[in-house]
Structures are given as structure tokens and as C-alpha cells.
C-alpha atoms as a PDB file:
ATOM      1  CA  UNK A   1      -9.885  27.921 -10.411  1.00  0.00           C
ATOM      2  CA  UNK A   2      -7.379  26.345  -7.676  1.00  0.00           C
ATOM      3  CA  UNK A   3      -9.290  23.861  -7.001  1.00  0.00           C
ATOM      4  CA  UNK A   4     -10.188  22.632 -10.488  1.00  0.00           C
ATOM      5  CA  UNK A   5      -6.122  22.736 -10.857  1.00  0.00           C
ATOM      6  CA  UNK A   6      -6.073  20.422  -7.801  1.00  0.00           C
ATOM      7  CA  UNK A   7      -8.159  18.274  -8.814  1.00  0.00           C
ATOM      8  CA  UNK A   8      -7.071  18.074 -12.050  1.00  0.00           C
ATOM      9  CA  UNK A   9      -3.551  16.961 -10.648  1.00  0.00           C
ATOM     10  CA  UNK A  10      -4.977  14.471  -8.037  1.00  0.00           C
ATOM     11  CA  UNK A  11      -6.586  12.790 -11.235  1.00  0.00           C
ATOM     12  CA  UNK A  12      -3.324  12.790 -13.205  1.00  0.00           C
ATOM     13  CA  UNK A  13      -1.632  11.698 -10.125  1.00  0.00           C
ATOM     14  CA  UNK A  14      -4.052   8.744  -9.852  1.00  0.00           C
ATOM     15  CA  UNK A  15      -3.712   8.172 -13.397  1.00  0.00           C
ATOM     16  CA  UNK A  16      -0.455   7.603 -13.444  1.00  0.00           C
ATOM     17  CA  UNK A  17      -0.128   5.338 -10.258  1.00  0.00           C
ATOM     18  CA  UNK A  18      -2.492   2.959 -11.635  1.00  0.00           C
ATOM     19  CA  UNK A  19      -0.832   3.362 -15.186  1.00  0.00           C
ATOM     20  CA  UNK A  20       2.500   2.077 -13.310  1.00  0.00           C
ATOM     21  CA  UNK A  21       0.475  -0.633 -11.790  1.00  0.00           C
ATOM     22  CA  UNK A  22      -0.743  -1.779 -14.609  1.00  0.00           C
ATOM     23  CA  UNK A  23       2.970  -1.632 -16.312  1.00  0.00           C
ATOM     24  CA  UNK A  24       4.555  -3.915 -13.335  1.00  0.00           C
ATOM     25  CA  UNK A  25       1.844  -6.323 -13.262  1.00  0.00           C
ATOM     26  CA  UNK A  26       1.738  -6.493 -16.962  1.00  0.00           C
ATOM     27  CA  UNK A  27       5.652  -6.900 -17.000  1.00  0.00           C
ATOM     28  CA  UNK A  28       5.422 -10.015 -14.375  1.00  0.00           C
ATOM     29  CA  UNK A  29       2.682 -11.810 -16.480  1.00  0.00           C
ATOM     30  CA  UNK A  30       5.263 -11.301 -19.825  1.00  0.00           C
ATOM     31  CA  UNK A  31       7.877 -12.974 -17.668  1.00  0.00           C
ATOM     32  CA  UNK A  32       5.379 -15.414 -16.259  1.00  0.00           C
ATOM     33  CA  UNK A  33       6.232 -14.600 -12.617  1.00  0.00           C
ATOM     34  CA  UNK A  34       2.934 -13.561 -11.474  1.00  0.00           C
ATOM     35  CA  UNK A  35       2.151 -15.143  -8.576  1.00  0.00           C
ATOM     36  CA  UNK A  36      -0.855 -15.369  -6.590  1.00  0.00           C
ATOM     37  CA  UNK A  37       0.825 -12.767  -4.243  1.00  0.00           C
ATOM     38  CA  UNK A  38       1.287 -10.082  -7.411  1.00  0.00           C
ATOM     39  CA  UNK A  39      -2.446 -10.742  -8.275  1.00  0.00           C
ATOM     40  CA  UNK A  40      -3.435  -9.865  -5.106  1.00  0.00           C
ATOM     41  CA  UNK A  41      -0.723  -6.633  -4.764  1.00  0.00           C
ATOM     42  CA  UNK A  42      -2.516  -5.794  -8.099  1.00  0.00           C
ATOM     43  CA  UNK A  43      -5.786  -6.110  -6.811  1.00  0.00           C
ATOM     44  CA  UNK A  44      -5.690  -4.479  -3.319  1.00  0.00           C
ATOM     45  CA  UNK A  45      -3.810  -1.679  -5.029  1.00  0.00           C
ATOM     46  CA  UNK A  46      -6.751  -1.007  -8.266  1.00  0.00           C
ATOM     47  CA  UNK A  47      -8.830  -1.631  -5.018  1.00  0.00           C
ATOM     48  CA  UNK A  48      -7.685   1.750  -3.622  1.00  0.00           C
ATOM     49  CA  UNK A  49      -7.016   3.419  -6.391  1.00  0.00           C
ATOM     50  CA  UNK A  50     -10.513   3.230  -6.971  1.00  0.00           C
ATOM     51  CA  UNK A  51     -11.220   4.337  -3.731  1.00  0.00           C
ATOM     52  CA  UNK A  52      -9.000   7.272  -4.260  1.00  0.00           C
ATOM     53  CA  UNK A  53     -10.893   8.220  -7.222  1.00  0.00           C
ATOM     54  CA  UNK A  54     -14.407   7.940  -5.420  1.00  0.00           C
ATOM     55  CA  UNK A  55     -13.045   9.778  -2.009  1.00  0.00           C
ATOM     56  CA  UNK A  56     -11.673  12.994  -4.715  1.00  0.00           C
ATOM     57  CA  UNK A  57     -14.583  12.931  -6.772  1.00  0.00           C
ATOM     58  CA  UNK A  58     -16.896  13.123  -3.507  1.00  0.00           C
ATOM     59  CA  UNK A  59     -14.595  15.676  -1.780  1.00  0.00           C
ATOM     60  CA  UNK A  60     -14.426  17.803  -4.867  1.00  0.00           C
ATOM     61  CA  UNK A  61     -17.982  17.800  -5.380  1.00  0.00           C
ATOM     62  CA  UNK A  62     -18.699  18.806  -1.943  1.00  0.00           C
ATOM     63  CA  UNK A  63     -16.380  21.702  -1.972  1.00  0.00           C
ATOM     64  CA  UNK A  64     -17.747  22.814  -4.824  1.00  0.00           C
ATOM     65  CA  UNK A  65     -21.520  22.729  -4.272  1.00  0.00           C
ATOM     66  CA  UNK A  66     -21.865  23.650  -0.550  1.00  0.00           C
ATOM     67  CA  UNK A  67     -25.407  24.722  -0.823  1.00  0.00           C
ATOM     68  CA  UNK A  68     -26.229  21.378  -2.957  1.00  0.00           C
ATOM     69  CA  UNK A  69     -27.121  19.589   0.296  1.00  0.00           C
ATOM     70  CA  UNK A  70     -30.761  20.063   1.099  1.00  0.00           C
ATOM     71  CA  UNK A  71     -30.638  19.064   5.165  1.00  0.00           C
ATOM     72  CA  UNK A  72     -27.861  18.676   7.970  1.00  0.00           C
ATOM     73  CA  UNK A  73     -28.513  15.145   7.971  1.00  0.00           C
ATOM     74  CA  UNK A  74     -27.565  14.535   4.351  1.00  0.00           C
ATOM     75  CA  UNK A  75     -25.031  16.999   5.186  1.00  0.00           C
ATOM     76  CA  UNK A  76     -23.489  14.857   7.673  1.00  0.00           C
ATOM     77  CA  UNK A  77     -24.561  11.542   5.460  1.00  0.00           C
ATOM     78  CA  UNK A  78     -22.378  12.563   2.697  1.00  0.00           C
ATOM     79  CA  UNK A  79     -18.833  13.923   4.901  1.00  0.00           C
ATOM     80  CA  UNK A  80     -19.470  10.726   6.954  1.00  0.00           C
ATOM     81  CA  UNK A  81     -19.610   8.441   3.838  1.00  0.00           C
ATOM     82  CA  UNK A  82     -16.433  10.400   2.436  1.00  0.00           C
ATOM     83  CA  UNK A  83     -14.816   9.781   6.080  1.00  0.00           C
ATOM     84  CA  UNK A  84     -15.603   6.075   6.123  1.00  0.00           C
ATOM     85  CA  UNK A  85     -13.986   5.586   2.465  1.00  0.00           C
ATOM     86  CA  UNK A  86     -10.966   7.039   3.887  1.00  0.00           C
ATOM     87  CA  UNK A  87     -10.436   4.537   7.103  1.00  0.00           C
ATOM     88  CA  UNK A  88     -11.539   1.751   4.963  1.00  0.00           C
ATOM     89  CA  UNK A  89      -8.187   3.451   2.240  1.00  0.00           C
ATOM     90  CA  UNK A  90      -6.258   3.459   5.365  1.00  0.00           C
ATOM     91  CA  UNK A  91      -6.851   0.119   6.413  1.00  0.00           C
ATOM     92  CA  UNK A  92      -6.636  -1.171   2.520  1.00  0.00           C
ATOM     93  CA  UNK A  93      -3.136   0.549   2.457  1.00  0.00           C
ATOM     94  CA  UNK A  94      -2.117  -1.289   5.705  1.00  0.00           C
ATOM     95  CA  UNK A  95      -2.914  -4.392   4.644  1.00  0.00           C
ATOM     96  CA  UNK A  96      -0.800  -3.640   1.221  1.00  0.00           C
ATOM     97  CA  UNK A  97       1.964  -2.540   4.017  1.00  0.00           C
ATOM     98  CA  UNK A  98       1.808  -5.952   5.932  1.00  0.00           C
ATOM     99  CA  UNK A  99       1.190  -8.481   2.652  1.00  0.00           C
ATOM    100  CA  UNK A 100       4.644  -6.355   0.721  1.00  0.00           C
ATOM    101  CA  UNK A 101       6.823  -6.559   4.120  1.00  0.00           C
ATOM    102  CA  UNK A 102       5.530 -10.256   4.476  1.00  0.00           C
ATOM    103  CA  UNK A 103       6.418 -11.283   0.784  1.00  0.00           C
ATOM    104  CA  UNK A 104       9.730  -8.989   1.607  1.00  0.00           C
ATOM    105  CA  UNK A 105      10.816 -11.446   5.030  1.00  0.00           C
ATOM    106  CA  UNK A 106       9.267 -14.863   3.125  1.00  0.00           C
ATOM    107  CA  UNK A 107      11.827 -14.047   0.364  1.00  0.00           C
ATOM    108  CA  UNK A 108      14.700 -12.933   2.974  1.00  0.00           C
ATOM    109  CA  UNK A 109      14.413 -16.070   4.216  1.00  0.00           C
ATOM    110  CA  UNK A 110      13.774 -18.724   1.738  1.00  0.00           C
ATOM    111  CA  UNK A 111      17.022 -17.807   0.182  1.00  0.00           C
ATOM    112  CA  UNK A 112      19.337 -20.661  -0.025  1.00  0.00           C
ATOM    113  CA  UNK A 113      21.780 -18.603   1.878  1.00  0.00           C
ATOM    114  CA  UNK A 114      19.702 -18.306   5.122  1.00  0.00           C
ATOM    115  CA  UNK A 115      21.725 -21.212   6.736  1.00  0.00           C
ATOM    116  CA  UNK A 116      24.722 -20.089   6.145  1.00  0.00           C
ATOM    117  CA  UNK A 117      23.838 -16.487   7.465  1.00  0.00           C
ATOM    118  CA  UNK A 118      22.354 -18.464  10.491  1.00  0.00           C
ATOM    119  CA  UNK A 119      25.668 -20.744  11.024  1.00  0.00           C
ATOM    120  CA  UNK A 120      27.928 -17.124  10.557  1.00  0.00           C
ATOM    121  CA  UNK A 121      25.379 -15.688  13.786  1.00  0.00           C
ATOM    122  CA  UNK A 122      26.143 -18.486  15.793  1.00  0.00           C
ATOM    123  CA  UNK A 123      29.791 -18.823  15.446  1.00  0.00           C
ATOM    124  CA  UNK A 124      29.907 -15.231  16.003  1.00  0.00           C
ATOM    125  CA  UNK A 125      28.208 -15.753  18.917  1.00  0.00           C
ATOM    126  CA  UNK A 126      29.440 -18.723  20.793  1.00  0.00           C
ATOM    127  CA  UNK A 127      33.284 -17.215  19.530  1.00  0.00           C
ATOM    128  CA  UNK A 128      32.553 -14.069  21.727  1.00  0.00           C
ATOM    129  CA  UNK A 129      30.910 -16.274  24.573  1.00  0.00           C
ATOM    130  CA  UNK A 130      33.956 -18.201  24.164  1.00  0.00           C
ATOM    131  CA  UNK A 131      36.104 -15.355  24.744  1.00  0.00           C
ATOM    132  CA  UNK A 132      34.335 -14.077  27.875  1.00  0.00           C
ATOM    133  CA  UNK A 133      34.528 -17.219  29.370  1.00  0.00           C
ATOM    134  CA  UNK A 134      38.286 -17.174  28.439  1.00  0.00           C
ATOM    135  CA  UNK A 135      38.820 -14.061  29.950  1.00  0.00           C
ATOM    136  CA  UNK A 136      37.370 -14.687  33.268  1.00  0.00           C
END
């Protein structure tokens, strides 16, 4: 029974991540701000979601019918298939890492304010280089 409860939840979990997906994406195409970089966020994110999905199902099944698996080798087929899904999640969620932190910078600094943030550094600077010097 506990691990038809887990399962259960993982699925509702699942379901509701992609559910919030959906919602976001969905709200950016209302507003017409979906960009090629939402798409994308969209995609690689139904991407793993899907993977999530096949990785549970395969892990559930497994634990569930131990004796279902006729040899060692189909044995070891089967965990090594789940394994391989889950570094290729991994990856997929690294990737989602690197692309949201890149968007995250690109926007940082296309702002129209990035000059004047630069111009504040530098005073700031050469003001306490200035004041070294000064003092020596």
C-alpha cells in the first residue's frame, strides 16, 4: 500500500508541475510575450516532465514486479535504461539551469540602467584610488 500512496503523490506532484507550466506559458502567450526563449523553457521543461513520468512509471513497475524479469540481463537492461533516463533528466535540468540564469544576466544587463550602474562602479573606484594616492 505505501508504495501505491507514493506513487500516487509523485503523479499528482507531476501533475501539478506541468499544470503550472502550462498556466505560465499560457499566461505569456495572452500577453503576447512569449518569446522564443519561453517556448523553449516550455519545451525543455514538458521534455522532463515527461521523462519524470517514464523514469516513475518504470521504477514503480519494477518495484512492484521483481520476479517479472525473466533473465539477469533484462534485469540489468531495464535498471540500466531507468538509470540512463535519469542522467539524461539531470543533464535536461542543467541545461534549464544554464538557459534561466542566462535569460536572468541577458536581462540584468540589457536594462537601460546598466551604464549608469557601470559609471557609479567606476567613480567609486577611481574616488577610492584617488584617496590612496592622496594619502600616501
Amino acid at each position: 500500500m505505501g508504495t501505491w500512496l507514493g506513487f500516487a503523490v509523485i503523479l499528482m506532484v507531476i501533475a501539478a508541475l506541468f499544470w503550472y507550466e502550462l498556466s505560465v506559458y499560457g499566461n505569456l502567450k495572452l500577453q503576447q510575450k512569449d518569446s522564443p526563449s519561453a517556448k523553449a523553457r516550455f519545451g525543455r521543461r514538458t521534455v522532463g516532465l515527461i521523462l519524470l513520468l517514464i523514469i516513475s512509471l518504470m521504477t514503480f513497475f519494477g518495484l512492484q514486479h521483481r520476479t517479472a524479469f525473466p533473465s539477469p540481463i533484462f534485469f540489468l537492461f531495464y535498471w540500466g535504461t531507468c538509470l540512463l533516463l535519469t542522467l539524461i533528466l539531470i543533464v535536461l535540468a542543467l541545461l534549464d539551469t544554464h538557459a534561466v540564469l542566462k535569460q536572468a544576466i541577458a536581462t540584468y544587463t540589457d536594462t537601460n540602467e546598466e551604464e549608469k550602474r557601470f559609471r557609479e562602479f567606476m567613480e567609486k573606484h577611481v574616488r577610492a584610488e584617488s584617496k590612496k594616492v592622496n594619502k600616501t
